[in-house]
Structure formats: structure tokens, C-alpha cells
PDB file of N, CA and C in Angstrom:
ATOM      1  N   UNK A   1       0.837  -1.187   0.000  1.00  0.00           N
ATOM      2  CA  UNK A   1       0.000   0.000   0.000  1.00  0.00           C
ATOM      3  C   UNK A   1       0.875   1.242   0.000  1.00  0.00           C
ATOM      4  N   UNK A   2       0.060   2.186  -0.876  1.00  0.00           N
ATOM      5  CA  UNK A   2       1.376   3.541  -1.024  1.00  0.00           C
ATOM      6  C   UNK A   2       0.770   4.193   0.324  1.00  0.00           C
ATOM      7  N   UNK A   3       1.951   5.605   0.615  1.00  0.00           N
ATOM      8  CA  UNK A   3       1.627   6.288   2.103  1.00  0.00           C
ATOM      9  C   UNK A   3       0.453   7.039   1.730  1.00  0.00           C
ATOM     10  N   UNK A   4       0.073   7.266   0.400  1.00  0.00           N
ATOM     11  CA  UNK A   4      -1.236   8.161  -0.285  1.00  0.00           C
ATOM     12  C   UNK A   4      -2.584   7.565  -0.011  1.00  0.00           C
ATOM     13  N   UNK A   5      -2.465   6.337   0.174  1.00  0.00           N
ATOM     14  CA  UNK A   5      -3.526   5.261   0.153  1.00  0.00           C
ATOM     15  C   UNK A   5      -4.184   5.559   2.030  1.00  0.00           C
ATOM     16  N   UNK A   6      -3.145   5.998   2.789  1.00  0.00           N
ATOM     17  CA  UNK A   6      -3.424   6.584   4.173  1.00  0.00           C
ATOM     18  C   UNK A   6      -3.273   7.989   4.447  1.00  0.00           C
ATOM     19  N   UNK A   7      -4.409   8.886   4.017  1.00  0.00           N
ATOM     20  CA  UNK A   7      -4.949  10.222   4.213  1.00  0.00           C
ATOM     21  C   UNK A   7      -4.114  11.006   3.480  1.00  0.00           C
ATOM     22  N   UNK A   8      -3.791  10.473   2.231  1.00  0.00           N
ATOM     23  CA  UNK A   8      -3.279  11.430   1.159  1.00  0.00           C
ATOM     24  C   UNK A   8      -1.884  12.323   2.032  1.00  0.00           C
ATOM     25  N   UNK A   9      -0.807  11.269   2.431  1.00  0.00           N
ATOM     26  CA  UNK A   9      -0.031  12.363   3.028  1.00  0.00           C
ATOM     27  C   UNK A   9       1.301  12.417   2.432  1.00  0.00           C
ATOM     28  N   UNK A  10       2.060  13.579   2.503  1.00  0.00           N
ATOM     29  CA  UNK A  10       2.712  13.216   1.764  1.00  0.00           C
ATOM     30  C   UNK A  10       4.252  14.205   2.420  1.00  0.00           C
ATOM     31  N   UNK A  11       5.207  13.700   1.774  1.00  0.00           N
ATOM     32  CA  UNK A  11       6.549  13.676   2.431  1.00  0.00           C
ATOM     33  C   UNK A  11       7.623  14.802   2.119  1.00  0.00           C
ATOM     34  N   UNK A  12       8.424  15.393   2.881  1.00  0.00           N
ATOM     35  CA  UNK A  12       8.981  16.545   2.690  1.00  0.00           C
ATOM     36  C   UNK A  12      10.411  16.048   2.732  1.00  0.00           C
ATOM     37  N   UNK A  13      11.472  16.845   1.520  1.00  0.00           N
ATOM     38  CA  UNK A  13      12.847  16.323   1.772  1.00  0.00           C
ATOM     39  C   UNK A  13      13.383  17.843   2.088  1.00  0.00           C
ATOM     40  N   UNK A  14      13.781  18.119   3.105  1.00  0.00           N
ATOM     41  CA  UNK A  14      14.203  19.540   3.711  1.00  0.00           C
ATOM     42  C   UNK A  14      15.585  19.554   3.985  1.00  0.00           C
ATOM     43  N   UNK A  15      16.277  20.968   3.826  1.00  0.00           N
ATOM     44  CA  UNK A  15      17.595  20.909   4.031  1.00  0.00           C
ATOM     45  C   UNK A  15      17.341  22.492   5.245  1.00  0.00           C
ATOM     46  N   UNK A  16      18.234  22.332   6.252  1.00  0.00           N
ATOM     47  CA  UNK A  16      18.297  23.436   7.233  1.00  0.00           C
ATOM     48  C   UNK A  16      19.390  23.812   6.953  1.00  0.00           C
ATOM     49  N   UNK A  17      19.847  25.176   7.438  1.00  0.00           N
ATOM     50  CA  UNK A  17      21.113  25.283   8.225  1.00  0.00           C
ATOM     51  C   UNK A  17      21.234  25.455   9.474  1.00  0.00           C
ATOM     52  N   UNK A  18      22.538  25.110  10.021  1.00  0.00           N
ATOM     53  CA  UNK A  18      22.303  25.076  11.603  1.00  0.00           C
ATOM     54  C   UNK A  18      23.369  26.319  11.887  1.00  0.00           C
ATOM     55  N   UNK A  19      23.252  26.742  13.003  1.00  0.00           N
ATOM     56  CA  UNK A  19      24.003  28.039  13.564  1.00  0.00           C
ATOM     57  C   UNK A  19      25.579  27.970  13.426  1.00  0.00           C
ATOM     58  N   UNK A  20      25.852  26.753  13.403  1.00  0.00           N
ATOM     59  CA  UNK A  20      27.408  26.832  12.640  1.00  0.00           C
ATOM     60  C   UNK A  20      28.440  26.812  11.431  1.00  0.00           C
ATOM     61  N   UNK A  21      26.651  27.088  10.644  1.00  0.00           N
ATOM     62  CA  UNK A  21      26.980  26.919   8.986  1.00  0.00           C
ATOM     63  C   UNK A  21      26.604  25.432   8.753  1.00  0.00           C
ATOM     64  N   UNK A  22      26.578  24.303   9.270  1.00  0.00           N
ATOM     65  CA  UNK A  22      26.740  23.592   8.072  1.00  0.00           C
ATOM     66  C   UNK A  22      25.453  23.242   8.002  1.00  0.00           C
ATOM     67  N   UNK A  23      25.103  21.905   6.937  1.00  0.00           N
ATOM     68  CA  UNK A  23      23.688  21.736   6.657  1.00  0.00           C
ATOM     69  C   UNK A  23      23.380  20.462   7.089  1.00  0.00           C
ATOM     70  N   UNK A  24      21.847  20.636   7.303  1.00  0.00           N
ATOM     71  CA  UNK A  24      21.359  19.041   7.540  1.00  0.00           C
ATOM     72  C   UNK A  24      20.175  18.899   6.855  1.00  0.00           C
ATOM     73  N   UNK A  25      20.204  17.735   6.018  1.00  0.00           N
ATOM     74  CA  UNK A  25      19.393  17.447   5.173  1.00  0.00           C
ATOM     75  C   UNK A  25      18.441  16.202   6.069  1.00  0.00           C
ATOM     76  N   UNK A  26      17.235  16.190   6.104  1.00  0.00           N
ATOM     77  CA  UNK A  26      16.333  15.049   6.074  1.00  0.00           C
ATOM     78  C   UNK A  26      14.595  15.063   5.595  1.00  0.00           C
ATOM     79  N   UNK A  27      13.840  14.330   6.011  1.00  0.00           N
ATOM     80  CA  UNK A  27      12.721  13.877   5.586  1.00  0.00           C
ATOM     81  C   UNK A  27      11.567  13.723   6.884  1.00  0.00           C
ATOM     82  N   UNK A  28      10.373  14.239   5.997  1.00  0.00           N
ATOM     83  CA  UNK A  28       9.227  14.454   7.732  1.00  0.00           C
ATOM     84  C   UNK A  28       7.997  14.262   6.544  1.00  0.00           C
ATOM     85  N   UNK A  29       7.013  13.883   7.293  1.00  0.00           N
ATOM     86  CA  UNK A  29       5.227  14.051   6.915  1.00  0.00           C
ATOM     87  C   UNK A  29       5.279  15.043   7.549  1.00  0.00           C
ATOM     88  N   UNK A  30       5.492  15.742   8.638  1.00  0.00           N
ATOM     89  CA  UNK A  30       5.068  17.193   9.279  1.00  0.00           C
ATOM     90  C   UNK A  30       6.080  18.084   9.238  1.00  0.00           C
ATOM     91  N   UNK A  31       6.559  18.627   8.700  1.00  0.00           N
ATOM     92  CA  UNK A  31       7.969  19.568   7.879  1.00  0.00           C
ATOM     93  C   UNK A  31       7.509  20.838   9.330  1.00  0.00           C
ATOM     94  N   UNK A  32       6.453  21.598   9.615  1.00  0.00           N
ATOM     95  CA  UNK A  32       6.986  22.486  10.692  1.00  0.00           C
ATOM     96  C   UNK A  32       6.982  21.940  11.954  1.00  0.00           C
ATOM     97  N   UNK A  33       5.935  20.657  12.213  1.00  0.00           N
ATOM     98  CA  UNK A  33       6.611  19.852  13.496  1.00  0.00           C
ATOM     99  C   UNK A  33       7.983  19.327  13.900  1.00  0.00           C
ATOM    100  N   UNK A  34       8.763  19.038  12.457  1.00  0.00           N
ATOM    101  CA  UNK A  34       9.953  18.437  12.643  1.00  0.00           C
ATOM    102  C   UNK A  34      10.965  19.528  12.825  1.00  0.00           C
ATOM    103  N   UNK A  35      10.516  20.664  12.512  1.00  0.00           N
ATOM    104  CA  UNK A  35      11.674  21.892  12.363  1.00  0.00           C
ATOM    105  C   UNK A  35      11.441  22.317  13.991  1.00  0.00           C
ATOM    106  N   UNK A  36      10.508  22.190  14.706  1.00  0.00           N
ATOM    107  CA  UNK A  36      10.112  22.867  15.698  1.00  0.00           C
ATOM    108  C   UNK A  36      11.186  21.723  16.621  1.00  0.00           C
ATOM    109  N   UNK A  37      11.077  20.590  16.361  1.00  0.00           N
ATOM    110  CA  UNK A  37      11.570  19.989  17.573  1.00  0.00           C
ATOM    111  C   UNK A  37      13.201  19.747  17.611  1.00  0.00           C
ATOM    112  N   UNK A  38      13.821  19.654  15.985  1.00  0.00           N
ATOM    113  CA  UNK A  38      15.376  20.407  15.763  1.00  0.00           C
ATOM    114  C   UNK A  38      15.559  21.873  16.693  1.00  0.00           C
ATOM    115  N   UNK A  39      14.516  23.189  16.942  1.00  0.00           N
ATOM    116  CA  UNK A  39      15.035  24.022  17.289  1.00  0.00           C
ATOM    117  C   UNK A  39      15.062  23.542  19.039  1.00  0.00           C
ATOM    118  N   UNK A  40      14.059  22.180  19.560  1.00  0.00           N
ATOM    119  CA  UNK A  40      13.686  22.561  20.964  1.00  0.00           C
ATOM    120  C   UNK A  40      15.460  21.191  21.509  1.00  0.00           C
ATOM    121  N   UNK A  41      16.038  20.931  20.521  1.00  0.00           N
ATOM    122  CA  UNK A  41      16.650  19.843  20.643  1.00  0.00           C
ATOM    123  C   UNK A  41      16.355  18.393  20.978  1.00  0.00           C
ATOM    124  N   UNK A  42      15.239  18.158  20.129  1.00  0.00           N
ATOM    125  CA  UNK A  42      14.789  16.919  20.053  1.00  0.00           C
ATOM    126  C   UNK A  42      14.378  16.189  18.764  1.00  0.00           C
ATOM    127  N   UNK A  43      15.343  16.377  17.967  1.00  0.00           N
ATOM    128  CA  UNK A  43      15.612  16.216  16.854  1.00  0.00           C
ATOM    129  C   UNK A  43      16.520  15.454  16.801  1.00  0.00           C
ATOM    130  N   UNK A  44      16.813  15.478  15.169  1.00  0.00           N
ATOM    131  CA  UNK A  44      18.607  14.589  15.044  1.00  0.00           C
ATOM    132  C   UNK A  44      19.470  14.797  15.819  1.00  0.00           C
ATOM    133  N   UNK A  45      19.782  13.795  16.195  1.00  0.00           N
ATOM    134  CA  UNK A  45      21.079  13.999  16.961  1.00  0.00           C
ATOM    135  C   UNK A  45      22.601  14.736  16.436  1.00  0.00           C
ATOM    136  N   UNK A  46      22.623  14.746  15.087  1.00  0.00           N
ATOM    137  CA  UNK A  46      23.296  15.949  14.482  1.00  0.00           C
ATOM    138  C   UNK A  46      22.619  17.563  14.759  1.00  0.00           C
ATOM    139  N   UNK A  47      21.550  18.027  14.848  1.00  0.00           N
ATOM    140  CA  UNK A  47      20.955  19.061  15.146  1.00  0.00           C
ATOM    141  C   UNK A  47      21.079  19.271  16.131  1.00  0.00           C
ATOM    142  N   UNK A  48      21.667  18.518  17.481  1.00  0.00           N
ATOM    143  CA  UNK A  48      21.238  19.137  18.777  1.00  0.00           C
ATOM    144  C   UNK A  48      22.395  19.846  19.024  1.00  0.00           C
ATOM    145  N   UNK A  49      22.685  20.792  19.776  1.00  0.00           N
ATOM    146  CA  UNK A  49      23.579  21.755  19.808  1.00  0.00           C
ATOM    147  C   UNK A  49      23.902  22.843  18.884  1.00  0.00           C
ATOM    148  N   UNK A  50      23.476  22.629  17.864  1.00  0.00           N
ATOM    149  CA  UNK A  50      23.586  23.160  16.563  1.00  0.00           C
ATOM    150  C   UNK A  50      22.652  24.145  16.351  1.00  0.00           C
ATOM    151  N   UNK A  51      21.957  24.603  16.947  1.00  0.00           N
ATOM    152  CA  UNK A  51      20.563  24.884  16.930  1.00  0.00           C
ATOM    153  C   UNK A  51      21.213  26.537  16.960  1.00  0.00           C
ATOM    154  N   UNK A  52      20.211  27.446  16.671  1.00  0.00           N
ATOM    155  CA  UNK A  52      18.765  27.514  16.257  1.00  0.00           C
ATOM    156  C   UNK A  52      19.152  27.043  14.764  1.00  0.00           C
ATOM    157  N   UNK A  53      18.081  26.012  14.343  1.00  0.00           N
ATOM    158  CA  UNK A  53      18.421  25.710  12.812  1.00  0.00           C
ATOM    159  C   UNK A  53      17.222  26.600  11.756  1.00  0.00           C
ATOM    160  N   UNK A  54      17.665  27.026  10.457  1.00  0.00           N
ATOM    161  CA  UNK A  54      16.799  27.794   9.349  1.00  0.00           C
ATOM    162  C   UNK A  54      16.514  26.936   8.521  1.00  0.00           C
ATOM    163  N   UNK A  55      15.196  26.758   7.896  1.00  0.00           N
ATOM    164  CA  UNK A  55      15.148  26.388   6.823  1.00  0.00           C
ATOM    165  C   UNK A  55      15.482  26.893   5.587  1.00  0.00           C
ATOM    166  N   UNK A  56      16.332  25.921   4.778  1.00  0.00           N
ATOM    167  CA  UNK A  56      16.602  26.594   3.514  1.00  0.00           C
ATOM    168  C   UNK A  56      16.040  25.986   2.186  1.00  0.00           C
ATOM    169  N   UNK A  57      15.349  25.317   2.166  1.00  0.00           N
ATOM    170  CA  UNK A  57      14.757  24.859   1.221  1.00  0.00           C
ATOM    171  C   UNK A  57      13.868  23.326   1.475  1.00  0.00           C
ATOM    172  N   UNK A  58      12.772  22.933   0.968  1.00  0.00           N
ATOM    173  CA  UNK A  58      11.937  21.876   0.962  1.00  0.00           C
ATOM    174  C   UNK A  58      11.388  21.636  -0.438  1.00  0.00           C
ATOM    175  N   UNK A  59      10.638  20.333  -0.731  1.00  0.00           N
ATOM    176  CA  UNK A  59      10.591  19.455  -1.508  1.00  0.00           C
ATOM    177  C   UNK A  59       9.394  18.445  -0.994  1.00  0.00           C
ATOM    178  N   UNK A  60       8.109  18.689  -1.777  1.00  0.00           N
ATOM    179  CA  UNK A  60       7.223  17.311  -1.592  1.00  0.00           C
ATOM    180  C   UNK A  60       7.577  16.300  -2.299  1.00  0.00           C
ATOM    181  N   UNK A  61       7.104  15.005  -1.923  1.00  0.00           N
ATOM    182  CA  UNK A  61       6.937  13.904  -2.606  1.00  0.00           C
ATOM    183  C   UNK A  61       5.818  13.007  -2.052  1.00  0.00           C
ATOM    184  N   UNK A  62       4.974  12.103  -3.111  1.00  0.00           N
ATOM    185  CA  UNK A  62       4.153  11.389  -2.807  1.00  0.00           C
ATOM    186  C   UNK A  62       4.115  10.725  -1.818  1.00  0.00           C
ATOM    187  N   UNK A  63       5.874   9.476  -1.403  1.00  0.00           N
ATOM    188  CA  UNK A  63       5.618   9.076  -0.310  1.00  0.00           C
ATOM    189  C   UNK A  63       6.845   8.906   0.260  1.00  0.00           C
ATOM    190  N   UNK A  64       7.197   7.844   1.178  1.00  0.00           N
ATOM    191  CA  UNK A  64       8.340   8.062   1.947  1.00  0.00           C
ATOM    192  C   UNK A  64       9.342   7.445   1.284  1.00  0.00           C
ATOM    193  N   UNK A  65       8.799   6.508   0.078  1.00  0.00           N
ATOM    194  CA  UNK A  65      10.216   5.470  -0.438  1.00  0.00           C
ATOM    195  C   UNK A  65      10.880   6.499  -1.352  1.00  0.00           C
ATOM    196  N   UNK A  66      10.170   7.368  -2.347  1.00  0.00           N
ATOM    197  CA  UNK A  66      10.893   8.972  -2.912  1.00  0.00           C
ATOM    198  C   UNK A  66      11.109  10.044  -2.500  1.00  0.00           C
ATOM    199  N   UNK A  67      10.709  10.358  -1.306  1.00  0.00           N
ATOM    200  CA  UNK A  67      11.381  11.338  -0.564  1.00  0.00           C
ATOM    201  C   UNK A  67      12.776  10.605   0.289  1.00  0.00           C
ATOM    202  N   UNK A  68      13.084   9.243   0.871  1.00  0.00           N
ATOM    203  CA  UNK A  68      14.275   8.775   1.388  1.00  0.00           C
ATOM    204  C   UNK A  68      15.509   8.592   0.145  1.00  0.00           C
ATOM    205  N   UNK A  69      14.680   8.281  -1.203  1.00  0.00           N
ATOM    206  CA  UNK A  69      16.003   7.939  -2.017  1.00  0.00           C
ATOM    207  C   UNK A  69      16.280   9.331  -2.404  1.00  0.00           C
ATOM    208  N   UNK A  70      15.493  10.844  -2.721  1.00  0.00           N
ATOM    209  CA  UNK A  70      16.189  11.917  -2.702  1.00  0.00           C
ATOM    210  C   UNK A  70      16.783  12.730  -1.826  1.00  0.00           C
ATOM    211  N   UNK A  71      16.878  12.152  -0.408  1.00  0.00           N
ATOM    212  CA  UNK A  71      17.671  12.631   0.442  1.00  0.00           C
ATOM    213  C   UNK A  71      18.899  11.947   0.322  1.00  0.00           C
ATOM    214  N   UNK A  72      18.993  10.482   0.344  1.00  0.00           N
ATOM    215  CA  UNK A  72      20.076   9.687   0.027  1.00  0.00           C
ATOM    216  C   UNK A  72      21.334  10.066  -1.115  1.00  0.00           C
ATOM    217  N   UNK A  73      20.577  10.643  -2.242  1.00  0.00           N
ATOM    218  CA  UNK A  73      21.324  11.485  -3.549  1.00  0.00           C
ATOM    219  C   UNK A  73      21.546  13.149  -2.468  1.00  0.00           C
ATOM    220  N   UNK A  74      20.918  13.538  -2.079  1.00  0.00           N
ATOM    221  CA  UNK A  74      21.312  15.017  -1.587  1.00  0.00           C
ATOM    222  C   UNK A  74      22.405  14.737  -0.760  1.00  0.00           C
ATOM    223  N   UNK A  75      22.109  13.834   0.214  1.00  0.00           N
ATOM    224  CA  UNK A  75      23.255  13.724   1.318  1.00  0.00           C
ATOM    225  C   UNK A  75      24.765  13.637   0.670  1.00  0.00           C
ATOM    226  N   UNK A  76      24.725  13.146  -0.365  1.00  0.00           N
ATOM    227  CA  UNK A  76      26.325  12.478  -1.507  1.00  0.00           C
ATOM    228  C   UNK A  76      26.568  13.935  -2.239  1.00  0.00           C
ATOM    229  N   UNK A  77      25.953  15.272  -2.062  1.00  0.00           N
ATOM    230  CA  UNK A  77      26.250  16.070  -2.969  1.00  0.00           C
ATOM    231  C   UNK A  77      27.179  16.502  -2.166  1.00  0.00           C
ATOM    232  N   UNK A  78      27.829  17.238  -2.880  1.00  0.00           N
ATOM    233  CA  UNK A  78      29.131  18.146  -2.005  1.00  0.00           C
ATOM    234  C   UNK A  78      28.170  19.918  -1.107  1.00  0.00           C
ATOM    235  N   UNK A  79      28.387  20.605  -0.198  1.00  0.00           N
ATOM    236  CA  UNK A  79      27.660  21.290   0.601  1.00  0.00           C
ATOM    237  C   UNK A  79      27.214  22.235  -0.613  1.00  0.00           C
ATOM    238  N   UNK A  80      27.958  22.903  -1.915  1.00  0.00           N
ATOM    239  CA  UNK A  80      27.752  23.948  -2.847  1.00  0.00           C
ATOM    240  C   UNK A  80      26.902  22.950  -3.431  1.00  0.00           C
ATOM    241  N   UNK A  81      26.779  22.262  -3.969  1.00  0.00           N
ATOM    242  CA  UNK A  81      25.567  21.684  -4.850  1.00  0.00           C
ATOM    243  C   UNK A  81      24.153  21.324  -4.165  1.00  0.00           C
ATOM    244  N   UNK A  82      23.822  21.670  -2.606  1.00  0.00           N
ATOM    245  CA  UNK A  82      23.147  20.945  -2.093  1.00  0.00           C
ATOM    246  C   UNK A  82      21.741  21.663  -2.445  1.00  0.00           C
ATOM    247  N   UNK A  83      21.581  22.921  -2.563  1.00  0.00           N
ATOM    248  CA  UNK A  83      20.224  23.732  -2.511  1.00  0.00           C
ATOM    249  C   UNK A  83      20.168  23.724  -3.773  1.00  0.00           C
ATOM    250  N   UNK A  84      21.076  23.621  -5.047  1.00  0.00           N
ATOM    251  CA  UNK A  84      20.399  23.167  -6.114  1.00  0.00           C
ATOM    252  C   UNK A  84      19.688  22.551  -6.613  1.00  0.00           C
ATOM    253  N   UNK A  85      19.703  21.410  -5.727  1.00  0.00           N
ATOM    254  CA  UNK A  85      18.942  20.374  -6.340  1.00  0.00           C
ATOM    255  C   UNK A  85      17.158  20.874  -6.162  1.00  0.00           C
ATOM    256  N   UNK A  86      17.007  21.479  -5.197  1.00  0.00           N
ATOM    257  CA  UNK A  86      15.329  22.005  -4.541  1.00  0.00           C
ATOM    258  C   UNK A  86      15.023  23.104  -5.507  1.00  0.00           C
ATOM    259  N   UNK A  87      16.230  23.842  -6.756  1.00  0.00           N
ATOM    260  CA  UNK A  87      15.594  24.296  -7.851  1.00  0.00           C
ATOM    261  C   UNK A  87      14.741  24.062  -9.014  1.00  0.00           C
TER     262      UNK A  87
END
């Protein structure tokens, strides 16, 4: 069964920056719940300390198996190619 088939929801591939410059790329069904709990430090464990994190760009997708394999390709980009790809 696709994740669409359960209340049409659908998946965000987001890249932040965190307060020390660098970036963290991942994936949420609730894109401002997940940003909220990166800033409260209950997030990735790469995000914690790192905080306050910005969003710099997002990306829907239908469901979670194409939003994980385009984070998987984002994560392999080098840091200058990374917000290109959300063009």
C-alpha cells in the first residue's frame, strides 16, 4: 500500500542550516513539526547543539520510499551543490 492510500499524506525532503553553517538534510510528513523539535533539541542527533536551525529549502513527494532515495542522492552532494537540487 502507497503512504497516499493513508490520508493522502505526503513527504517533505528539507535541508536546514544550523548556527554553525553547516547543513542538515532530512525527511518528515510534518515539515513544521519536525523543524520545531530540531530548534527545541529533540531532533537529530546531528541538530542538537547546533541549533537555532533555518530552513533553507523543501521538496514534496508522494511518499516516503521517494522522498528517502532523494535525500540519500542530496546527502552524496558536495555542501555547494546541495540547494540546487530544490531548484
Amino acid at each position: 500500500m502507497s503512504d497516499l492510500y493513508h490520508g493522502g499524506m505526503l513527504w517533505s525532503l528539507y535541508i536546514l542550516e544550523c548556527a554553525d553553517g553547516s547543513y542538515y538534510t532530512g525527511i518528515s510528513n510534518d515539515l513544521d513539526s519536525r523543524i520545531k523539535a530540531h530548534n527545541e533539541g529533540l531532533g537529530a542527533k546531528y541538530t542538537r547543539g547546533r541549533g537555532p536551525v533555518t530552513l533553507l529549502a523543501s521538496k514534496s513527494f508522494e511518499n516516503r520510499s521517494e522522498a528517502s532515495k532523494a535525500e540519500a542522492f542530496v546527502k552524496k552532494l558536495p555542501k555547494s551543490n546541495k540547494l540546487g537540487f530544490f531548484k
